[in-house]
C-alpha atoms as a PDB file:
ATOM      1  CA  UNK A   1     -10.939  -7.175 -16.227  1.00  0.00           C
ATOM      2  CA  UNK A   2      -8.942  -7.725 -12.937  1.00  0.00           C
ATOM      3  CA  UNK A   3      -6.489  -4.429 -14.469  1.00  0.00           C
ATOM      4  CA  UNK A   4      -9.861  -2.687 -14.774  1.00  0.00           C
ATOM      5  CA  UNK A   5     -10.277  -3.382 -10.664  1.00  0.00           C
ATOM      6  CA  UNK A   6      -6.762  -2.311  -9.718  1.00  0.00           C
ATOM      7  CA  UNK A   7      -6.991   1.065 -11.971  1.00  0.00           C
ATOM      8  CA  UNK A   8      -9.946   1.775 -10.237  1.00  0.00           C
ATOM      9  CA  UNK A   9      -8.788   0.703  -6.815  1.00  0.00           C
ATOM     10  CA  UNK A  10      -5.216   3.194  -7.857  1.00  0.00           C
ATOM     11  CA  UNK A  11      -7.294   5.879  -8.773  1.00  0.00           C
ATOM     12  CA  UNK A  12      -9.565   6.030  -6.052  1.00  0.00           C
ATOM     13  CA  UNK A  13      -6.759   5.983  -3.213  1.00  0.00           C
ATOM     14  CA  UNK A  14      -4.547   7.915  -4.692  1.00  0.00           C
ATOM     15  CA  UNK A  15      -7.525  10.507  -5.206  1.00  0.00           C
ATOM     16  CA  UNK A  16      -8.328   9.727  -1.403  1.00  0.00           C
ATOM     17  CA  UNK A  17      -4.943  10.247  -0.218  1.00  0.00           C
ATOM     18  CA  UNK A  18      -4.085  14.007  -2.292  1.00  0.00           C
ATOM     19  CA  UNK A  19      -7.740  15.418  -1.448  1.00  0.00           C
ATOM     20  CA  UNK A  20      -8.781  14.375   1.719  1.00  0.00           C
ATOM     21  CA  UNK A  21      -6.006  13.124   3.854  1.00  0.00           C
ATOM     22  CA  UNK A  22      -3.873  16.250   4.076  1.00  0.00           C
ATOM     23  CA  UNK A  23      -7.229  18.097   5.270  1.00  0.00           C
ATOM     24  CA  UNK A  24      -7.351  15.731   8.438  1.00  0.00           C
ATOM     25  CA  UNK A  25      -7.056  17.176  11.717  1.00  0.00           C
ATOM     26  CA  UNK A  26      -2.742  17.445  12.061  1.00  0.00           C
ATOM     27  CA  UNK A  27      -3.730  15.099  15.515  1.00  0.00           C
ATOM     28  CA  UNK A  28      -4.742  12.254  13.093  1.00  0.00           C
ATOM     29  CA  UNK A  29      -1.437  11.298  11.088  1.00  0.00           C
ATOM     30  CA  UNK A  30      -2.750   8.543   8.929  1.00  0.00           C
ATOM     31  CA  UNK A  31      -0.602   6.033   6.874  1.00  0.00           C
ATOM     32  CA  UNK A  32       0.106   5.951   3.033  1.00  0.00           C
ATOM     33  CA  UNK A  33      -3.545   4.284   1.704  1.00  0.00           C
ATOM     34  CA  UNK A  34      -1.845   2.526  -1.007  1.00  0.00           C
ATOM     35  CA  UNK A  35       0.148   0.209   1.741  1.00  0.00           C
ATOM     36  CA  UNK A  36      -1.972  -1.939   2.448  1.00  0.00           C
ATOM     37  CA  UNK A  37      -2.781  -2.259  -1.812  1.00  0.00           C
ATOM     38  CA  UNK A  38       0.147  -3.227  -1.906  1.00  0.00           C
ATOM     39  CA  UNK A  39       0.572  -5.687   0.499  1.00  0.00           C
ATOM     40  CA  UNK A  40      -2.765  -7.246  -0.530  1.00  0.00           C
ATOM     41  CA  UNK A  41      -1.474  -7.329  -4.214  1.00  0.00           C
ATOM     42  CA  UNK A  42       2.087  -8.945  -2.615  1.00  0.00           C
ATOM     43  CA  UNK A  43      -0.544 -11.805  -0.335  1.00  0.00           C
ATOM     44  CA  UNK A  44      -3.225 -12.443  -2.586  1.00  0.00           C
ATOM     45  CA  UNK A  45      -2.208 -11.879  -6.051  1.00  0.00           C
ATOM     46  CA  UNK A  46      -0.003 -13.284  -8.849  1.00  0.00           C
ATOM     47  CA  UNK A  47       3.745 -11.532  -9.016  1.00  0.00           C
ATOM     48  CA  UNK A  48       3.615 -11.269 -12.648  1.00  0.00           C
ATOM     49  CA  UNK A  49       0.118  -9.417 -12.913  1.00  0.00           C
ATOM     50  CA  UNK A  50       0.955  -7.082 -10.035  1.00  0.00           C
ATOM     51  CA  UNK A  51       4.358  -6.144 -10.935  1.00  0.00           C
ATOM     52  CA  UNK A  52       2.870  -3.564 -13.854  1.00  0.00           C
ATOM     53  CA  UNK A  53       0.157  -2.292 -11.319  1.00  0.00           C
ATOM     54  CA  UNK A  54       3.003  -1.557  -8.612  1.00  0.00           C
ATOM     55  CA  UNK A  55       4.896   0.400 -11.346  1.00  0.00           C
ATOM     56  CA  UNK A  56       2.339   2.555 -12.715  1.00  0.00           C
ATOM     57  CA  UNK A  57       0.887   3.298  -8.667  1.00  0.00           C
ATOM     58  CA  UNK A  58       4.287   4.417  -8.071  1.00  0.00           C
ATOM     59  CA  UNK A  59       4.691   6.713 -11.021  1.00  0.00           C
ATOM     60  CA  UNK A  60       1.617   7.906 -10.471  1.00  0.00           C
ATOM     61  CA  UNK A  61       2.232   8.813  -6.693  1.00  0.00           C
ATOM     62  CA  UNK A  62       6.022   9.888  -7.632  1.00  0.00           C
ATOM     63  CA  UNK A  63       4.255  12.488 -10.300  1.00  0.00           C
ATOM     64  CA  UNK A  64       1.774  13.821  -7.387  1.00  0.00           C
ATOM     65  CA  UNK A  65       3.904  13.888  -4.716  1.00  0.00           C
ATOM     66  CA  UNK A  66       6.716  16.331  -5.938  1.00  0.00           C
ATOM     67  CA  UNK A  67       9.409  14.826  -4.228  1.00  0.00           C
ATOM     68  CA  UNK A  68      12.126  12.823  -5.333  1.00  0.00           C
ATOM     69  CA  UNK A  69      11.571  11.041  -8.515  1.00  0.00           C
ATOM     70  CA  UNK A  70      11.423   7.369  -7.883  1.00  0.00           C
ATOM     71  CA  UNK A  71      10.804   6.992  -4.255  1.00  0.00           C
ATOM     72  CA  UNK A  72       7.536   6.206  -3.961  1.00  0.00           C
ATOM     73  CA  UNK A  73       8.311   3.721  -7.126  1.00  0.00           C
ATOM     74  CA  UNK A  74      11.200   2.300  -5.500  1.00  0.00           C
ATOM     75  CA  UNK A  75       8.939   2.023  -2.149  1.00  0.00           C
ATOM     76  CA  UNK A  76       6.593  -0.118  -3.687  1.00  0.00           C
ATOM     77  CA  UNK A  77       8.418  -2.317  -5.539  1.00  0.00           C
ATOM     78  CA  UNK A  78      10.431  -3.031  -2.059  1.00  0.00           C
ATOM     79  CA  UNK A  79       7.144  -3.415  -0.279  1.00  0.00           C
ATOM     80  CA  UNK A  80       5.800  -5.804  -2.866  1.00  0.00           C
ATOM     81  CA  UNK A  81       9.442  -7.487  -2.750  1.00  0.00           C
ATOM     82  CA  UNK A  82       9.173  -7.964   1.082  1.00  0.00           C
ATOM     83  CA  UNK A  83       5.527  -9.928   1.366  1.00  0.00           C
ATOM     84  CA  UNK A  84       6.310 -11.396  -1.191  1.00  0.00           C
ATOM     85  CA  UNK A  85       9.279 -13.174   0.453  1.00  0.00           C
ATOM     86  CA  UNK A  86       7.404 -13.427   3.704  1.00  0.00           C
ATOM     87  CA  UNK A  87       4.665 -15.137   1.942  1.00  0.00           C
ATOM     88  CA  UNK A  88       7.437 -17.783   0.845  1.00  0.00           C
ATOM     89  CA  UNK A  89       8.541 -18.747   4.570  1.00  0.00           C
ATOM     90  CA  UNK A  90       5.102 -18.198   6.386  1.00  0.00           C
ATOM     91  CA  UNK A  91       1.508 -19.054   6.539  1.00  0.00           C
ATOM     92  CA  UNK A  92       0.621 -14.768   6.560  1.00  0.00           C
ATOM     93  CA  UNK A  93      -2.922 -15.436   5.327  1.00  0.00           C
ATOM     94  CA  UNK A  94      -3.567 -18.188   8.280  1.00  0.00           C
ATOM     95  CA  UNK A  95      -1.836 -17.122  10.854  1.00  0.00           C
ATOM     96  CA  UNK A  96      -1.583 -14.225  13.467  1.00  0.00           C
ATOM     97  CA  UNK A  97       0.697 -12.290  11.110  1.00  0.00           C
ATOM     98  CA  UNK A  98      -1.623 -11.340   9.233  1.00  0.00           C
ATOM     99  CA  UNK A  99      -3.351  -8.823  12.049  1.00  0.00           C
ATOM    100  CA  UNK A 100       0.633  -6.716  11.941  1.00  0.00           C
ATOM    101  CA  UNK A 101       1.028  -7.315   8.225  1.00  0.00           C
ATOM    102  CA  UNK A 102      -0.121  -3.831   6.975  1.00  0.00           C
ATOM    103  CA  UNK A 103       1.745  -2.441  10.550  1.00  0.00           C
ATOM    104  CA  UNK A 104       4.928  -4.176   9.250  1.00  0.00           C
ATOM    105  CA  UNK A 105       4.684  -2.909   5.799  1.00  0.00           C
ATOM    106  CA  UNK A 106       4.334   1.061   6.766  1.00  0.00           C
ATOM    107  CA  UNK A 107       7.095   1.163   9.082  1.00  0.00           C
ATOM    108  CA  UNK A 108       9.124  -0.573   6.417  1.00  0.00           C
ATOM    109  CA  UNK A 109       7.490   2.220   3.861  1.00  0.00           C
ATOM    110  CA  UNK A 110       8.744   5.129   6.683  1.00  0.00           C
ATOM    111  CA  UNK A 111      11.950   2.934   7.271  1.00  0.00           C
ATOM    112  CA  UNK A 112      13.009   3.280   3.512  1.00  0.00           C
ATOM    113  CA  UNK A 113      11.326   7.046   3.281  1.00  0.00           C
ATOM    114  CA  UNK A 114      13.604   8.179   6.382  1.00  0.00           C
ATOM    115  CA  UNK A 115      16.146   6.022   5.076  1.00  0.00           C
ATOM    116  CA  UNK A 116      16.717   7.829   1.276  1.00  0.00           C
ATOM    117  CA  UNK A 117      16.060  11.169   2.689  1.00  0.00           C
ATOM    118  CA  UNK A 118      18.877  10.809   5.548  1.00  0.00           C
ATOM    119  CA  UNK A 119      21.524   9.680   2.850  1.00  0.00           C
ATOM    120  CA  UNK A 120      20.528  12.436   0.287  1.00  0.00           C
ATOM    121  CA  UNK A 121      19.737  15.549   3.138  1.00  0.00           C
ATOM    122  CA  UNK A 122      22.744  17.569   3.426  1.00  0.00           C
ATOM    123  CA  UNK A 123      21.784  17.141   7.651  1.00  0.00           C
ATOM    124  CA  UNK A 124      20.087  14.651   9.023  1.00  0.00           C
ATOM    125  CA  UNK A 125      17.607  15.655  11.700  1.00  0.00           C
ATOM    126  CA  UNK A 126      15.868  12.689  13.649  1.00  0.00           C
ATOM    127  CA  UNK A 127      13.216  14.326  15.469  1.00  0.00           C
ATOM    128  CA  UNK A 128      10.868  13.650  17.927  1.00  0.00           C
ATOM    129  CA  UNK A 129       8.026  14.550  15.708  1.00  0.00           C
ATOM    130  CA  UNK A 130       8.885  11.652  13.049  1.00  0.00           C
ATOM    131  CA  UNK A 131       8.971   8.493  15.578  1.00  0.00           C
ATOM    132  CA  UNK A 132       5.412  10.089  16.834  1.00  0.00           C
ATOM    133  CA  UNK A 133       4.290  10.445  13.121  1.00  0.00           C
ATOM    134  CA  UNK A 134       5.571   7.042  12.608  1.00  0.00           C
ATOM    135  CA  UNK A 135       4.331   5.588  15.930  1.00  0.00           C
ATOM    136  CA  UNK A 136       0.432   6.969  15.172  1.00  0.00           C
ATOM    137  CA  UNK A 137       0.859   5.456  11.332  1.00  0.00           C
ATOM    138  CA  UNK A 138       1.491   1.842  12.786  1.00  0.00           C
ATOM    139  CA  UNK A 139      -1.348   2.192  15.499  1.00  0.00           C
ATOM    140  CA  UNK A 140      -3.712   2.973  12.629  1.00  0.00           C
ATOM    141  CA  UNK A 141      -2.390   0.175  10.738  1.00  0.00           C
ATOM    142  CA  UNK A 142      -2.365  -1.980  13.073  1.00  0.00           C
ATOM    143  CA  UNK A 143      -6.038  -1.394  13.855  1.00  0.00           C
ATOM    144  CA  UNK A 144      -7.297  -0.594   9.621  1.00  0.00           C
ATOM    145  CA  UNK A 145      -4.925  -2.618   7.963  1.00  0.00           C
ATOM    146  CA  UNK A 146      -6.267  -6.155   8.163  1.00  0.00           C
ATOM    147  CA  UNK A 147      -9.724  -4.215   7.484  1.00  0.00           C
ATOM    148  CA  UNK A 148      -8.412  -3.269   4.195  1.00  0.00           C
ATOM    149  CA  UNK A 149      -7.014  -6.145   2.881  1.00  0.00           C
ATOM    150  CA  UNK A 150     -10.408  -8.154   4.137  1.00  0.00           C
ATOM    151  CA  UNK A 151     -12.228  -5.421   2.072  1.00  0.00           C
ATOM    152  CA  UNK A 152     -10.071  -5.632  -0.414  1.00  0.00           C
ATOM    153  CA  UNK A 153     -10.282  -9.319  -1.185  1.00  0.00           C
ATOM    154  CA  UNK A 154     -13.563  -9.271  -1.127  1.00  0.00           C
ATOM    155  CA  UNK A 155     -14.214  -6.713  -3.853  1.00  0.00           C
ATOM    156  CA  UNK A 156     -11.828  -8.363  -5.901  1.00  0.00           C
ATOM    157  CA  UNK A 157     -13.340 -11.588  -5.855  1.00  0.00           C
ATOM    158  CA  UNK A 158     -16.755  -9.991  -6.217  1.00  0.00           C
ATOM    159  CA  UNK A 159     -15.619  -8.071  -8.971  1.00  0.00           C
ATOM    160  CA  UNK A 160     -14.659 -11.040 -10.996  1.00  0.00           C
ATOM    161  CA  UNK A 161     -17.858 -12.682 -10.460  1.00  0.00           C
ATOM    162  CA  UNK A 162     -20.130 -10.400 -11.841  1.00  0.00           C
ATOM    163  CA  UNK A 163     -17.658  -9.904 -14.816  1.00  0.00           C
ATOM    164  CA  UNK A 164     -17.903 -13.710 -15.242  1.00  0.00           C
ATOM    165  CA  UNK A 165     -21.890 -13.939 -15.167  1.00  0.00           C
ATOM    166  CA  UNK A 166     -22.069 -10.931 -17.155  1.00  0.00           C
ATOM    167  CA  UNK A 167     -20.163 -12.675 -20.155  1.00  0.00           C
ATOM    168  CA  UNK A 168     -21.706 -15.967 -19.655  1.00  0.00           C
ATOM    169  CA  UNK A 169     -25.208 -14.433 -19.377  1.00  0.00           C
ATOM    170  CA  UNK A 170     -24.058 -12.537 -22.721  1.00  0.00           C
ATOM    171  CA  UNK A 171     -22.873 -15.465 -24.375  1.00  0.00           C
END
């Protein structure tokens, strides 16, 4: 039932992020919702039950997005990669690291977007306009992201305890 939770938790931020993000006021640049998934899946969950969910998110956003095939895939994966590894040498989920994890993960996610599309654009333009864009994204992170991953946890684990009483009561 916990693949039931993620599908929905996909759906409805990918379906949050193509419909009503790019109607936003242009003054409110907000960050890629399925970050902090991400990073929640990387702190909180198993790697071998999240791996499949980080795949099919970034196929899914890859197939919406209509840019280069694999990026938001590839993104993902090296998001998941990178808490995962932080997790290994730090307390993130006791400590004050945890309030800049989300912050950390989108400018790594706009690190590696800039990144690919500087090595595959014919030019490279670094504008002004990106490090604002970028700078606005990690102020809203910094302020939403532990607010997601709180809200996150929590309808995860409430999630699995009404699918537990509602076998046991039907037992």
């Amino acid at each position: 039932m916990t693949y039931c939770f993620y599908i929905i938790t996909c759906l409805f931020f990918v379906i949050l992020q193509t419909s009503i993000v790019p109607y936003l006021p242009s003054s409110i640049r907000f960050y890629d919702l399925l970050a902090p998934f991400i990073i929640y899946l990387g702190l909180f969950r198993p790697a071998r039950e999240s791996i499949f969910v980080i795949l099919f998110i970034g196929f899914v956003m890859d197939s919406l997005s209509g840019g280069l095939f694999g990026l938001y895939m590839t993104t993902y994966f090296w998001l998941f990669i990178g808490v995962r590894w932080l997790t290994k040498y730090f307390q993130v989920k006791n400590s004050t690291l945890f309030l800049f994890i989300v912050a950390i993960g989108v400018l790594v996610e706009n690190c590696i977007f800039i990144g690919i599309v500087a090595i595959l654009g014919p030019t490279t333009q670094f504008s002004k306009t990106i490090i604002k864009t970028v700078s606005w994204q990690i102020l809203w992170a910094l302020f939403t992201g532990p607010i997601f991953l709180i809200i996150l946890n929590y309808a995860h684990r409430r999630w699995d305890k009404w699918f537990k009483e509602l076998f046991v009561e039907s037992n």
